[in-house]
C-alpha atoms as a PDB file:
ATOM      1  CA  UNK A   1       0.000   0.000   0.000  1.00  0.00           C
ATOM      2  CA  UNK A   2       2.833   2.519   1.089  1.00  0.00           C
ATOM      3  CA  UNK A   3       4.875   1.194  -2.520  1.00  0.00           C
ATOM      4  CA  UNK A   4       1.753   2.262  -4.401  1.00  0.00           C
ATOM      5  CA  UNK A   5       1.084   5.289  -2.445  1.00  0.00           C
ATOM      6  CA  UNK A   6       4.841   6.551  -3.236  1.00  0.00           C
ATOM      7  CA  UNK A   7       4.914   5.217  -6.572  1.00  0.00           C
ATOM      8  CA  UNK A   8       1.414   7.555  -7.246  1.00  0.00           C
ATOM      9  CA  UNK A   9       3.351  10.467  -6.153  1.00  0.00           C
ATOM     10  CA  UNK A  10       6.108  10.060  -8.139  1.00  0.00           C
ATOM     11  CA  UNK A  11       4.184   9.841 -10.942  1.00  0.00           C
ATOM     12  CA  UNK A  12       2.164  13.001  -9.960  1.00  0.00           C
ATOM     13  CA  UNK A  13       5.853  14.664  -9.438  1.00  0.00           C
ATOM     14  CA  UNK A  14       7.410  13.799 -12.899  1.00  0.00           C
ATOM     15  CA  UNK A  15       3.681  15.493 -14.788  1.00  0.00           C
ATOM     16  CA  UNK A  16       3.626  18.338 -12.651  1.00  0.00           C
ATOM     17  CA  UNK A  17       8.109  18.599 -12.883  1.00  0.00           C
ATOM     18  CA  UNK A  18       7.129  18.526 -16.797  1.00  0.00           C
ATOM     19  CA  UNK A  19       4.477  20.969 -16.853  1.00  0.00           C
ATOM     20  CA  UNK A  20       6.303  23.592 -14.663  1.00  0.00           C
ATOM     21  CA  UNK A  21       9.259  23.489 -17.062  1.00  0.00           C
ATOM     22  CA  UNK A  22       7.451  23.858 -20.193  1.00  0.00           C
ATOM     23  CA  UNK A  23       5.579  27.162 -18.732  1.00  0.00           C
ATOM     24  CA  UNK A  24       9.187  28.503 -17.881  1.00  0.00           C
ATOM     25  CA  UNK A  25      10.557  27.830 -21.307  1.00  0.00           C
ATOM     26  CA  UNK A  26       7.183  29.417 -23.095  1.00  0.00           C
ATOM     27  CA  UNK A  27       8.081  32.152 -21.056  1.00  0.00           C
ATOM     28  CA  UNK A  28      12.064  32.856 -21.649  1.00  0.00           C
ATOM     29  CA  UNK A  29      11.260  32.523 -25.234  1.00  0.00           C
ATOM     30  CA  UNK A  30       8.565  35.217 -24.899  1.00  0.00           C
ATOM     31  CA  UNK A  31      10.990  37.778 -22.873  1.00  0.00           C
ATOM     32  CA  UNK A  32      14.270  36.821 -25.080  1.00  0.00           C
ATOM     33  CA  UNK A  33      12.105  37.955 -27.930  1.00  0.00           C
ATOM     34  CA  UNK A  34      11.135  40.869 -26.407  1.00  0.00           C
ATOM     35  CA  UNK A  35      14.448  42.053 -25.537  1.00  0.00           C
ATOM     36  CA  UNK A  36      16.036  41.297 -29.142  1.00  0.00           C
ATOM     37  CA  UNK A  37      13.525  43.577 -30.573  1.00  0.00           C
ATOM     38  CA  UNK A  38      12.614  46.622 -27.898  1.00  0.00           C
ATOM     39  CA  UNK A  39      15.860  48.626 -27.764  1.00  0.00           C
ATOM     40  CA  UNK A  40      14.731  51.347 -26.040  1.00  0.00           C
ATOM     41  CA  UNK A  41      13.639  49.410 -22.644  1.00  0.00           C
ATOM     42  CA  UNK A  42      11.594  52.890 -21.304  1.00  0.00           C
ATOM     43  CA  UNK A  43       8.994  52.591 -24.389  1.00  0.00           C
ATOM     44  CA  UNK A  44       8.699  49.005 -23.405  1.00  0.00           C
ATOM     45  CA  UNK A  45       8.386  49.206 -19.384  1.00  0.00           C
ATOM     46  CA  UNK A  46       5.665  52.135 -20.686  1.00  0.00           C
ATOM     47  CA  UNK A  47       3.966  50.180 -23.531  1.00  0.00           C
ATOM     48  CA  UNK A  48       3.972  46.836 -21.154  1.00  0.00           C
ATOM     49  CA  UNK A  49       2.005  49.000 -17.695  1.00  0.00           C
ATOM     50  CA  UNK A  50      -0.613  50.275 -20.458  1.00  0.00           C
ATOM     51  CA  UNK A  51      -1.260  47.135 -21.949  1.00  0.00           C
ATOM     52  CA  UNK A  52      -1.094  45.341 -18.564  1.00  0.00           C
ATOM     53  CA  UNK A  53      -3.824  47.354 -17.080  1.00  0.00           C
ATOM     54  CA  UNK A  54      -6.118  46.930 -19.964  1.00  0.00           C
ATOM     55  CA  UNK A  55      -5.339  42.579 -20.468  1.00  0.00           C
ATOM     56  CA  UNK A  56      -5.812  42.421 -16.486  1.00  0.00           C
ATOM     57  CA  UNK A  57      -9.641  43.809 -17.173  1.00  0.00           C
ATOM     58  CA  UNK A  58     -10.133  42.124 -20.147  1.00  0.00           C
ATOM     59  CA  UNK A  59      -8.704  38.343 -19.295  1.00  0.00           C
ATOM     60  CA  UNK A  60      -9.914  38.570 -15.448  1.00  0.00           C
ATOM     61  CA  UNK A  61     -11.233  34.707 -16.064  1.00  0.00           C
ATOM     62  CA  UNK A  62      -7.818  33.704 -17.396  1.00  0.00           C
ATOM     63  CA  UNK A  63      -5.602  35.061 -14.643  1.00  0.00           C
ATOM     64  CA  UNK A  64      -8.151  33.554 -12.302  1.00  0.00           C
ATOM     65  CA  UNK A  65      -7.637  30.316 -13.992  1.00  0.00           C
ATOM     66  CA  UNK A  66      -4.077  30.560 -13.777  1.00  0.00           C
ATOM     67  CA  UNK A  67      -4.420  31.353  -9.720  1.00  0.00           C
ATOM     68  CA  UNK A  68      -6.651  28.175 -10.027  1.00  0.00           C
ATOM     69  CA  UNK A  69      -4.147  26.704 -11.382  1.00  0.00           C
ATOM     70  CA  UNK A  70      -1.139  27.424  -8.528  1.00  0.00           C
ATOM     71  CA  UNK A  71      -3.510  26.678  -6.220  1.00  0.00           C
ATOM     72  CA  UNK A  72      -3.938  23.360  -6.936  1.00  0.00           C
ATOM     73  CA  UNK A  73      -0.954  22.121  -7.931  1.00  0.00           C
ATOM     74  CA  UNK A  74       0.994  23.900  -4.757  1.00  0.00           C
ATOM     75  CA  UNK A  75      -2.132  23.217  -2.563  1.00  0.00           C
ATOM     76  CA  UNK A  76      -2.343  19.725  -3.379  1.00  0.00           C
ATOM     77  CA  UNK A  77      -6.449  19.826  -3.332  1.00  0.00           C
ATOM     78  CA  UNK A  78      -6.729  18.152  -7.050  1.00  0.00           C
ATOM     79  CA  UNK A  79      -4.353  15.421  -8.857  1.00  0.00           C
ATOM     80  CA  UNK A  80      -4.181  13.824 -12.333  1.00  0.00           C
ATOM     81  CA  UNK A  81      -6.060  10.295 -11.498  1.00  0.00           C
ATOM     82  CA  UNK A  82      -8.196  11.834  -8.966  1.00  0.00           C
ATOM     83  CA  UNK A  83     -12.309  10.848  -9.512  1.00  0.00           C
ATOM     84  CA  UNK A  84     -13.872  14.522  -8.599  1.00  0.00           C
ATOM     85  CA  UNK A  85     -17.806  15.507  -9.174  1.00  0.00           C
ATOM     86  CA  UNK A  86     -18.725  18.884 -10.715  1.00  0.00           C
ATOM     87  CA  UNK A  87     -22.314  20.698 -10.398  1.00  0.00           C
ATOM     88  CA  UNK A  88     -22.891  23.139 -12.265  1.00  0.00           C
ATOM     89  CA  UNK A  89     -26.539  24.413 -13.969  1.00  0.00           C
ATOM     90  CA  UNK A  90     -28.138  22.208 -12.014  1.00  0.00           C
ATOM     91  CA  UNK A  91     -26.199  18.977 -14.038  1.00  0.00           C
ATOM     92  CA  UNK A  92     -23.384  16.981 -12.374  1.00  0.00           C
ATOM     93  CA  UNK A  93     -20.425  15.589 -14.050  1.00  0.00           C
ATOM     94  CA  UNK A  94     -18.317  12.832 -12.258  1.00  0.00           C
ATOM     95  CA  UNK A  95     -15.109  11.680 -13.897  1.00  0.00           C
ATOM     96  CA  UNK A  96     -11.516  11.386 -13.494  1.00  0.00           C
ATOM     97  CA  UNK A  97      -8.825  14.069 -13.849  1.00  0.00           C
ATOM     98  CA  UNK A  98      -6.629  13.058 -17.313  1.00  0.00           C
ATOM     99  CA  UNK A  99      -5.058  16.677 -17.020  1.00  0.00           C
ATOM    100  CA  UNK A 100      -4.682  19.893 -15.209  1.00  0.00           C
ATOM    101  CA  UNK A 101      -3.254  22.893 -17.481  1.00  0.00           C
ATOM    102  CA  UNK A 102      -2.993  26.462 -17.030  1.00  0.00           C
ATOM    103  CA  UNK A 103      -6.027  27.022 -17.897  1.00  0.00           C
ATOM    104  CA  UNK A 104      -8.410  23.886 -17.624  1.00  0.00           C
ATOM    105  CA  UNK A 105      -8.717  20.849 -15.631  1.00  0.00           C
ATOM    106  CA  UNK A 106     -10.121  17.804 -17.847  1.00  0.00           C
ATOM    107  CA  UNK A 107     -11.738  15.136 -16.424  1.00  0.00           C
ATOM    108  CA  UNK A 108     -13.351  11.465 -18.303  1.00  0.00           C
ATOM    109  CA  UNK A 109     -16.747  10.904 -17.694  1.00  0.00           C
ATOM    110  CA  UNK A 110     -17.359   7.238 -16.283  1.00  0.00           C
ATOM    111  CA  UNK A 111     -20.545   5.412 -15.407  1.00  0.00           C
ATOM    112  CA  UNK A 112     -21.452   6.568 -11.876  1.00  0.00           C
ATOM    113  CA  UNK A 113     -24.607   6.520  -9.610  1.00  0.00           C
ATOM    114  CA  UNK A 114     -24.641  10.273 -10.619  1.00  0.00           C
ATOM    115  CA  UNK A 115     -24.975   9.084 -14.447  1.00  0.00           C
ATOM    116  CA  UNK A 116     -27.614   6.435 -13.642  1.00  0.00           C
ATOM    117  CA  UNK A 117     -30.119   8.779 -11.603  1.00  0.00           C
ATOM    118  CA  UNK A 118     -29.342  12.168 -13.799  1.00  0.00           C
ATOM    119  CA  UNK A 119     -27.088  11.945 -16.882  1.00  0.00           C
ATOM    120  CA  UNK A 120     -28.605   8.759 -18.334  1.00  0.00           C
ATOM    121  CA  UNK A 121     -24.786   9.333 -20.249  1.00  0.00           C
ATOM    122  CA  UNK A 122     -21.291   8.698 -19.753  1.00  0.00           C
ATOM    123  CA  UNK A 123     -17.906   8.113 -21.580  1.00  0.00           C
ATOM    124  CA  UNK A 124     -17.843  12.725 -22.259  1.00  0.00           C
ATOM    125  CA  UNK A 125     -14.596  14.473 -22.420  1.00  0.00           C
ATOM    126  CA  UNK A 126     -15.905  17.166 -19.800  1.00  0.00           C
ATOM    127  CA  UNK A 127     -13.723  20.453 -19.574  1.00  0.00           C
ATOM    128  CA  UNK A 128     -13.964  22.517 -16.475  1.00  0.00           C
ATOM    129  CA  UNK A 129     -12.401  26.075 -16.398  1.00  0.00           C
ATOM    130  CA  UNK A 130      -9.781  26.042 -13.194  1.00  0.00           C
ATOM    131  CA  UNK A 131     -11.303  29.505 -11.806  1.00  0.00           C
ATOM    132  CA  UNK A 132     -14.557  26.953 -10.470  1.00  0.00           C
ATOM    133  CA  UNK A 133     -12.545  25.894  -7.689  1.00  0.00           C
ATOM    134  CA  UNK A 134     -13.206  29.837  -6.310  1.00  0.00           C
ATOM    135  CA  UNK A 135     -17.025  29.839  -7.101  1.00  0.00           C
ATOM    136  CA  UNK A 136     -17.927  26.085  -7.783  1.00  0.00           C
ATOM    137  CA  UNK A 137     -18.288  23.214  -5.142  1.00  0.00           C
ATOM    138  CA  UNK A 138     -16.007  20.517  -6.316  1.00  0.00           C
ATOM    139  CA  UNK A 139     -16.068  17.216  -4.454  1.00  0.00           C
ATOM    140  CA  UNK A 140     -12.965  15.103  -4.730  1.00  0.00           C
ATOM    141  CA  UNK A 141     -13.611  11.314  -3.887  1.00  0.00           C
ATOM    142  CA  UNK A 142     -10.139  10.525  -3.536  1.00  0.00           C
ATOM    143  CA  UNK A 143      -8.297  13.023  -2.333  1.00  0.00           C
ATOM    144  CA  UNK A 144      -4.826  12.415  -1.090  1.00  0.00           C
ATOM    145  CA  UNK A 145      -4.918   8.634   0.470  1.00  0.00           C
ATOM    146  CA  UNK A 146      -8.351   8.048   0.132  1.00  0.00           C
ATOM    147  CA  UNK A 147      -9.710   5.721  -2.507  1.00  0.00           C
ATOM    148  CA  UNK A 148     -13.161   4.883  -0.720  1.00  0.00           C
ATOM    149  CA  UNK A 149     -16.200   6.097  -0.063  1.00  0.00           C
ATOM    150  CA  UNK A 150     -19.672   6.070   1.877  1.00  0.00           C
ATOM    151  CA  UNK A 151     -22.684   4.594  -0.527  1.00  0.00           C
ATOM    152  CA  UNK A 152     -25.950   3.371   0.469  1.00  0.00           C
ATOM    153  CA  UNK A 153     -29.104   1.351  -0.688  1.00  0.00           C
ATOM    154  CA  UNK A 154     -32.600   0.911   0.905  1.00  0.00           C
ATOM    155  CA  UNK A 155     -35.382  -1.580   0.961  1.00  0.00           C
ATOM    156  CA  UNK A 156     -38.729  -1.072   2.376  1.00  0.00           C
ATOM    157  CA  UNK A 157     -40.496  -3.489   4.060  1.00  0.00           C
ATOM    158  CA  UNK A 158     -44.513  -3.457   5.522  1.00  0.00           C
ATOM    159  CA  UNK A 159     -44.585  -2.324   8.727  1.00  0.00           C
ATOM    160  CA  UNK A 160     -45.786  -5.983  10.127  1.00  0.00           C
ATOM    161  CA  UNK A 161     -42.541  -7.844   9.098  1.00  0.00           C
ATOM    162  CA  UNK A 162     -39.973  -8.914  11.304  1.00  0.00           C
ATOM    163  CA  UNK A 163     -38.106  -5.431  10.847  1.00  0.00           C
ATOM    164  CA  UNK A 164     -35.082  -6.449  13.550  1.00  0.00           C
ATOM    165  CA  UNK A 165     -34.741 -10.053  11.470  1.00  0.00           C
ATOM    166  CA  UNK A 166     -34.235  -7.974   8.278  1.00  0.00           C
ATOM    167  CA  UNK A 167     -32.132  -4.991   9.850  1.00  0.00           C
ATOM    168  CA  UNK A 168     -29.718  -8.308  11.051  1.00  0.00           C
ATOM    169  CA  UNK A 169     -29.742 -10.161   7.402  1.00  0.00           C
ATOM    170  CA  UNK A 170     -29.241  -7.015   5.635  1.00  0.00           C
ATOM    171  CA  UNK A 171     -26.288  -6.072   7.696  1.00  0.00           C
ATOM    172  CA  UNK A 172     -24.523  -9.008   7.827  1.00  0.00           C
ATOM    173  CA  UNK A 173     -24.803  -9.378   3.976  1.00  0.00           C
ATOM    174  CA  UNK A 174     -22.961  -6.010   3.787  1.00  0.00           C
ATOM    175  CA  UNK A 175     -20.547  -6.706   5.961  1.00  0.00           C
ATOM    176  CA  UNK A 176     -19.574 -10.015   4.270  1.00  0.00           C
ATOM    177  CA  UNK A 177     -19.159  -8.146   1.155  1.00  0.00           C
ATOM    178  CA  UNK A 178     -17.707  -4.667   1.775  1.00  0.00           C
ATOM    179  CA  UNK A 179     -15.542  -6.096   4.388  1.00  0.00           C
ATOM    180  CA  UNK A 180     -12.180  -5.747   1.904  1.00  0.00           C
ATOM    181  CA  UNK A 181     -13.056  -1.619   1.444  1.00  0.00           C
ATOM    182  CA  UNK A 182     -13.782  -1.404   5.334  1.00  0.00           C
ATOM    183  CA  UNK A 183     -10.386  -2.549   6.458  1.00  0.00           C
ATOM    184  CA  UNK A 184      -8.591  -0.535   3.369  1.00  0.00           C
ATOM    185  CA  UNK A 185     -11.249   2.695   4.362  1.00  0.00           C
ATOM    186  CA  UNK A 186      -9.719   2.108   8.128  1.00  0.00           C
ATOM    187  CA  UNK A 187      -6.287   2.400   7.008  1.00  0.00           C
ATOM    188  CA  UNK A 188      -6.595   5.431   4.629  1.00  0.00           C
ATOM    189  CA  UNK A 189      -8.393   7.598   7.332  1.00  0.00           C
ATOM    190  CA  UNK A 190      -5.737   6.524   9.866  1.00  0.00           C
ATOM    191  CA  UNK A 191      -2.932   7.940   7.813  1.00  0.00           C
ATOM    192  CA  UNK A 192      -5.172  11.067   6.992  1.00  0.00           C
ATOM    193  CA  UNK A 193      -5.029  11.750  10.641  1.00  0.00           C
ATOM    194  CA  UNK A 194      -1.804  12.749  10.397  1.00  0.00           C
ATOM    195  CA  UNK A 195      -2.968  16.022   8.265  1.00  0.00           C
ATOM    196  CA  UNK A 196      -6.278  16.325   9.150  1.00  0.00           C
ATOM    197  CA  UNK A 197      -8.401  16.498  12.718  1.00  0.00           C
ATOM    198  CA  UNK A 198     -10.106  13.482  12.346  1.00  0.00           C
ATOM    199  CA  UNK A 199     -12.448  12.505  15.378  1.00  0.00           C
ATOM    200  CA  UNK A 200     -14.798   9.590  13.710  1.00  0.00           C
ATOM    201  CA  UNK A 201     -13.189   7.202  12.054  1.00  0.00           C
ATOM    202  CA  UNK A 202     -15.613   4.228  12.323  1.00  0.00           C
ATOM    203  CA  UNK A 203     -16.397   2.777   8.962  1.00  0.00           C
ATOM    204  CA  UNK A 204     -17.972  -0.199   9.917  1.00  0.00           C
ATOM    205  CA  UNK A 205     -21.425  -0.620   7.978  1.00  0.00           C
ATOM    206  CA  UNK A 206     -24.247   1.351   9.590  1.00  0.00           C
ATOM    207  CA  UNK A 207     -27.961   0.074   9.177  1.00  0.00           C
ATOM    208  CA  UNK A 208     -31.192   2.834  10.161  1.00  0.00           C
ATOM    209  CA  UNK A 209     -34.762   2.215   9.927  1.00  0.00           C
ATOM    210  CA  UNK A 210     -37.331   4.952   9.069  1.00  0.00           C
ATOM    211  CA  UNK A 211     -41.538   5.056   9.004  1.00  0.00           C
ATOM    212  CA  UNK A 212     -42.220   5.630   5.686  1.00  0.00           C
ATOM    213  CA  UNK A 213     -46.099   5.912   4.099  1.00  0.00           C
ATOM    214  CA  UNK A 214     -45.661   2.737   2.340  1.00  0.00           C
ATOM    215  CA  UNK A 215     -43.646   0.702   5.393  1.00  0.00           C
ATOM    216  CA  UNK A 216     -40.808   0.768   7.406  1.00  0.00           C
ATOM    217  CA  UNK A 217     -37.440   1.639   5.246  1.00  0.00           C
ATOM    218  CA  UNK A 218     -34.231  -0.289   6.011  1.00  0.00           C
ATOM    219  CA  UNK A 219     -31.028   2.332   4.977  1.00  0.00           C
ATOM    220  CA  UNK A 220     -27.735   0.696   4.701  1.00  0.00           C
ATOM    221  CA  UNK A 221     -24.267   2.230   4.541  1.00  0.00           C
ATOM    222  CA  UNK A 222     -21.473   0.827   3.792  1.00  0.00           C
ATOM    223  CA  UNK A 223     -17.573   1.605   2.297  1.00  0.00           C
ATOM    224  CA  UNK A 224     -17.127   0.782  -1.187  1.00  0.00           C
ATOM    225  CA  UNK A 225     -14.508   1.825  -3.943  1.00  0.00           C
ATOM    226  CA  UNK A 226     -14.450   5.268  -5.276  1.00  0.00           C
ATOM    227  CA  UNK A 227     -14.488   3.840  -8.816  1.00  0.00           C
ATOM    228  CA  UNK A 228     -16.400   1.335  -8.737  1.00  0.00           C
ATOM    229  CA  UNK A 229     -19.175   2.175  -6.571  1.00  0.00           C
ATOM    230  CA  UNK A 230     -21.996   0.310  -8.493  1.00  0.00           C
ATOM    231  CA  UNK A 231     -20.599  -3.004  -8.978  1.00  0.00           C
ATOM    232  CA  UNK A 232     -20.791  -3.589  -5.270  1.00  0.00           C
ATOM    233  CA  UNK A 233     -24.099  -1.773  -5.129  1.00  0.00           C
ATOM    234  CA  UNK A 234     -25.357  -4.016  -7.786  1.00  0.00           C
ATOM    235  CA  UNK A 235     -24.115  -7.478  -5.743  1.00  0.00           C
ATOM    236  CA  UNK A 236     -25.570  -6.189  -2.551  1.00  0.00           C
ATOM    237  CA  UNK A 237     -28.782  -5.867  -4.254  1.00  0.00           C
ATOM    238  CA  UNK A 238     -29.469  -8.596  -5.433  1.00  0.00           C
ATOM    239  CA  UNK A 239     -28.027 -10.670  -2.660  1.00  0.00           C
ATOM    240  CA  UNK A 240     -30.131  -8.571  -0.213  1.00  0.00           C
ATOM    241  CA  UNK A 241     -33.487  -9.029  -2.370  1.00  0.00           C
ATOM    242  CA  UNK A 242     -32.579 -13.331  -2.675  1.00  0.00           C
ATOM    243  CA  UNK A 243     -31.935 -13.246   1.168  1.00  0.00           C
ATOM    244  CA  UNK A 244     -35.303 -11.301   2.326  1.00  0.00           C
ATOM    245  CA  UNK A 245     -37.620 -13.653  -0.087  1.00  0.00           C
ATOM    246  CA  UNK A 246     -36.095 -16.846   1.782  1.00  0.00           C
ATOM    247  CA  UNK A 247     -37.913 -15.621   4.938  1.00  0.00           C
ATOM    248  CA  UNK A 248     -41.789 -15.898   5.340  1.00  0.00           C
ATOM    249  CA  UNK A 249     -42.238 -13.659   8.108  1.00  0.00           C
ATOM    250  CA  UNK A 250     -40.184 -10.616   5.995  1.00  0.00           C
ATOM    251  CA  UNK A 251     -42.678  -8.929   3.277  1.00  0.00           C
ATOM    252  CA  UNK A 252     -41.406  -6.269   0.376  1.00  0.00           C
ATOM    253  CA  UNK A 253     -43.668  -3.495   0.808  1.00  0.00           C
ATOM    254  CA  UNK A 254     -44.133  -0.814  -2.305  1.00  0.00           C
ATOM    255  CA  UNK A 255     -46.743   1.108  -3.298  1.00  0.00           C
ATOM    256  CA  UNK A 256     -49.908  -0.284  -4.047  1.00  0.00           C
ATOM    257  CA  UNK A 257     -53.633   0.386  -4.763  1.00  0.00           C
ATOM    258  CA  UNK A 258     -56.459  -1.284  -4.101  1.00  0.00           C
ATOM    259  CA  UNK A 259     -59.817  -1.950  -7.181  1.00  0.00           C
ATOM    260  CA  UNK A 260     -63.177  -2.291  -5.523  1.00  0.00           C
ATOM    261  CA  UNK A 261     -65.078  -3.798  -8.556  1.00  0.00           C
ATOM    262  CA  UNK A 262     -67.911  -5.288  -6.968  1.00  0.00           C
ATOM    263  CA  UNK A 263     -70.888  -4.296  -8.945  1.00  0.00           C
ATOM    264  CA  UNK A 264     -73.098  -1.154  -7.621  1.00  0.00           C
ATOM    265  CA  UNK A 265     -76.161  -1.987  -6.731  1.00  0.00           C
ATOM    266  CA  UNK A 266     -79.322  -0.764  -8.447  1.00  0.00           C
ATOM    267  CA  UNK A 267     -81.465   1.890  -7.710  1.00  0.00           C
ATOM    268  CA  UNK A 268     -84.852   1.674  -8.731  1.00  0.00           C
ATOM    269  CA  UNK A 269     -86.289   4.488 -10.301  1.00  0.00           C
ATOM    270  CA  UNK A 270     -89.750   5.953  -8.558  1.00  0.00           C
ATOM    271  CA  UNK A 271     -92.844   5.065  -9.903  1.00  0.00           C
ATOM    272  CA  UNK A 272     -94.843   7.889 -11.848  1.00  0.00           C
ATOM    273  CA  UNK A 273     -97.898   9.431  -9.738  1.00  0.00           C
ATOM    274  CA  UNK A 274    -100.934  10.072 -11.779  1.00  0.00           C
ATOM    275  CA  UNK A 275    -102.587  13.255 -11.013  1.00  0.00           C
ATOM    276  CA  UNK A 276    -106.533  13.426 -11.760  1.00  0.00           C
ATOM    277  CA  UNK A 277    -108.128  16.310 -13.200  1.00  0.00           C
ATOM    278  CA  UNK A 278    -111.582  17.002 -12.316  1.00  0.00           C
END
């Protein structure tokens, strides 16, 4: 884990090593040209204060971007290979970072939970302007040592099942299967400790149970891997779903209506009176 770990980070070091140096050398070779063609270097301290005053108004986004820009690569907050989630209009975008320039940071779309409930789309090359990490939230499921996170499903069972019985099968289930992420999630936050103030670390699954209009609903949380949430989603599923039908006193509750279709009886009409006319 520690080989990996250092082995990540000298990866990281070598792109961000690379991308430093090619700045620098864009930038000699701008002020080398420069000074082979200004002579007179008073016209060009005066030209370059006008012209700097006007490009600071008009490219306000790109300087902010390039702030962005030192701010995460001396900060630390965002790497190349990190899985991050974007909102923005009202539409999320979760991916993973393939690059972080001067201007941009460009992540790969991948088939999330986020694409299943909103999207309905993955596999898009999404590009997000580096000034967002000033005005946009930006959520970062892996940041530094961290390569797991919190998911959840639910079930809902009618409120006279054995509700305890299913809180116990549905936990145990969970446990059995996320129990490779719990021990990794354990780990990760224990090193984290060592730069953050970490008070909670427990990430053993946690099971809740809620009164819902339609039954009583069973929440389970678990740890799972940051990218590849929905596979173990998926197996829980359907090994929670096999497990709850074995039991008789355990019912599935959803929404339901009831048809009355008994025939109405009929209503006899009254009989005409006769009126007599004298």
């Amino acid at each position: 884990m520690v080989w990996k770990h250092c082995e990540t980070l000298c990866y990281y070091s070598v792109y961000i090593i690379n991308k430093v140096i090619n700045i620098i050398n864009v930038t000699l070779i701008i002020l080398i040209l420069l000074f082979a063609y200004i002579d007179n270097m008073t016209y060009m301290v005066a030209i370059l204060g006008v012209a700097s005053a006007g490009i600071a108004i008009a490219m306000k986004d790109m300087f902010m971007n390039m702030l962005g820009w030192m701010v995460m690569v001396f900060g630390g907050s965002f790497r190349v290979g990190d899985r991050i989630k974007v909102r923005k209009d009202d539409l999320s975008y979760v991916g993973d970072i393939i690059d972080i320039s001067l201007m941009r940071i460009t992540i790969l779309e991948d088939v999330t939970l986020t694409t299943y409930l909103e999207n309905r789309r993955a596999g898009r090359v999404v590009f997000i302007p580096n000034n967002y990490i000033f005005t946009t939230l930006i959520a970062n499921y892996t940041h530094s040592t961290l390569k797991t996170v919190w998911d959840g499903l639910y079930i809902t069972i009618t409120f006279d099942s054995n509700y305890k019985k299913a809180m116990y099968i549905i936990k145990e289930i969970t446990k059995k299967y996320s129990k490779g992420y719990t021990d990794i999630a354990r780990k990760q936050l224990n090193y984290l400790r060592r730069e953050y103030n970490l008070r909670n670390t427990n990430v053993e699954p946690r099971i809740f149970s809620f009164i819902e209009p339609h039954g009583l609903t069973l929440h389970v949380w678990y740890m799972t891997n940051s990218y590849a949430a929905l596979a173990l989603r998926s197996t829980l599923s359907g090994e929670i779903i096999d497990a709850i039908n074995k039991e008789n006193d355990i019912v599935i509750a959803y929404p339901t209506q009831t048809l009355n279709l008994r025939q109405a009886p009929k209503v006899q009409a009254p009989l005409n009176e006769t009126v007599e006319f004298n």
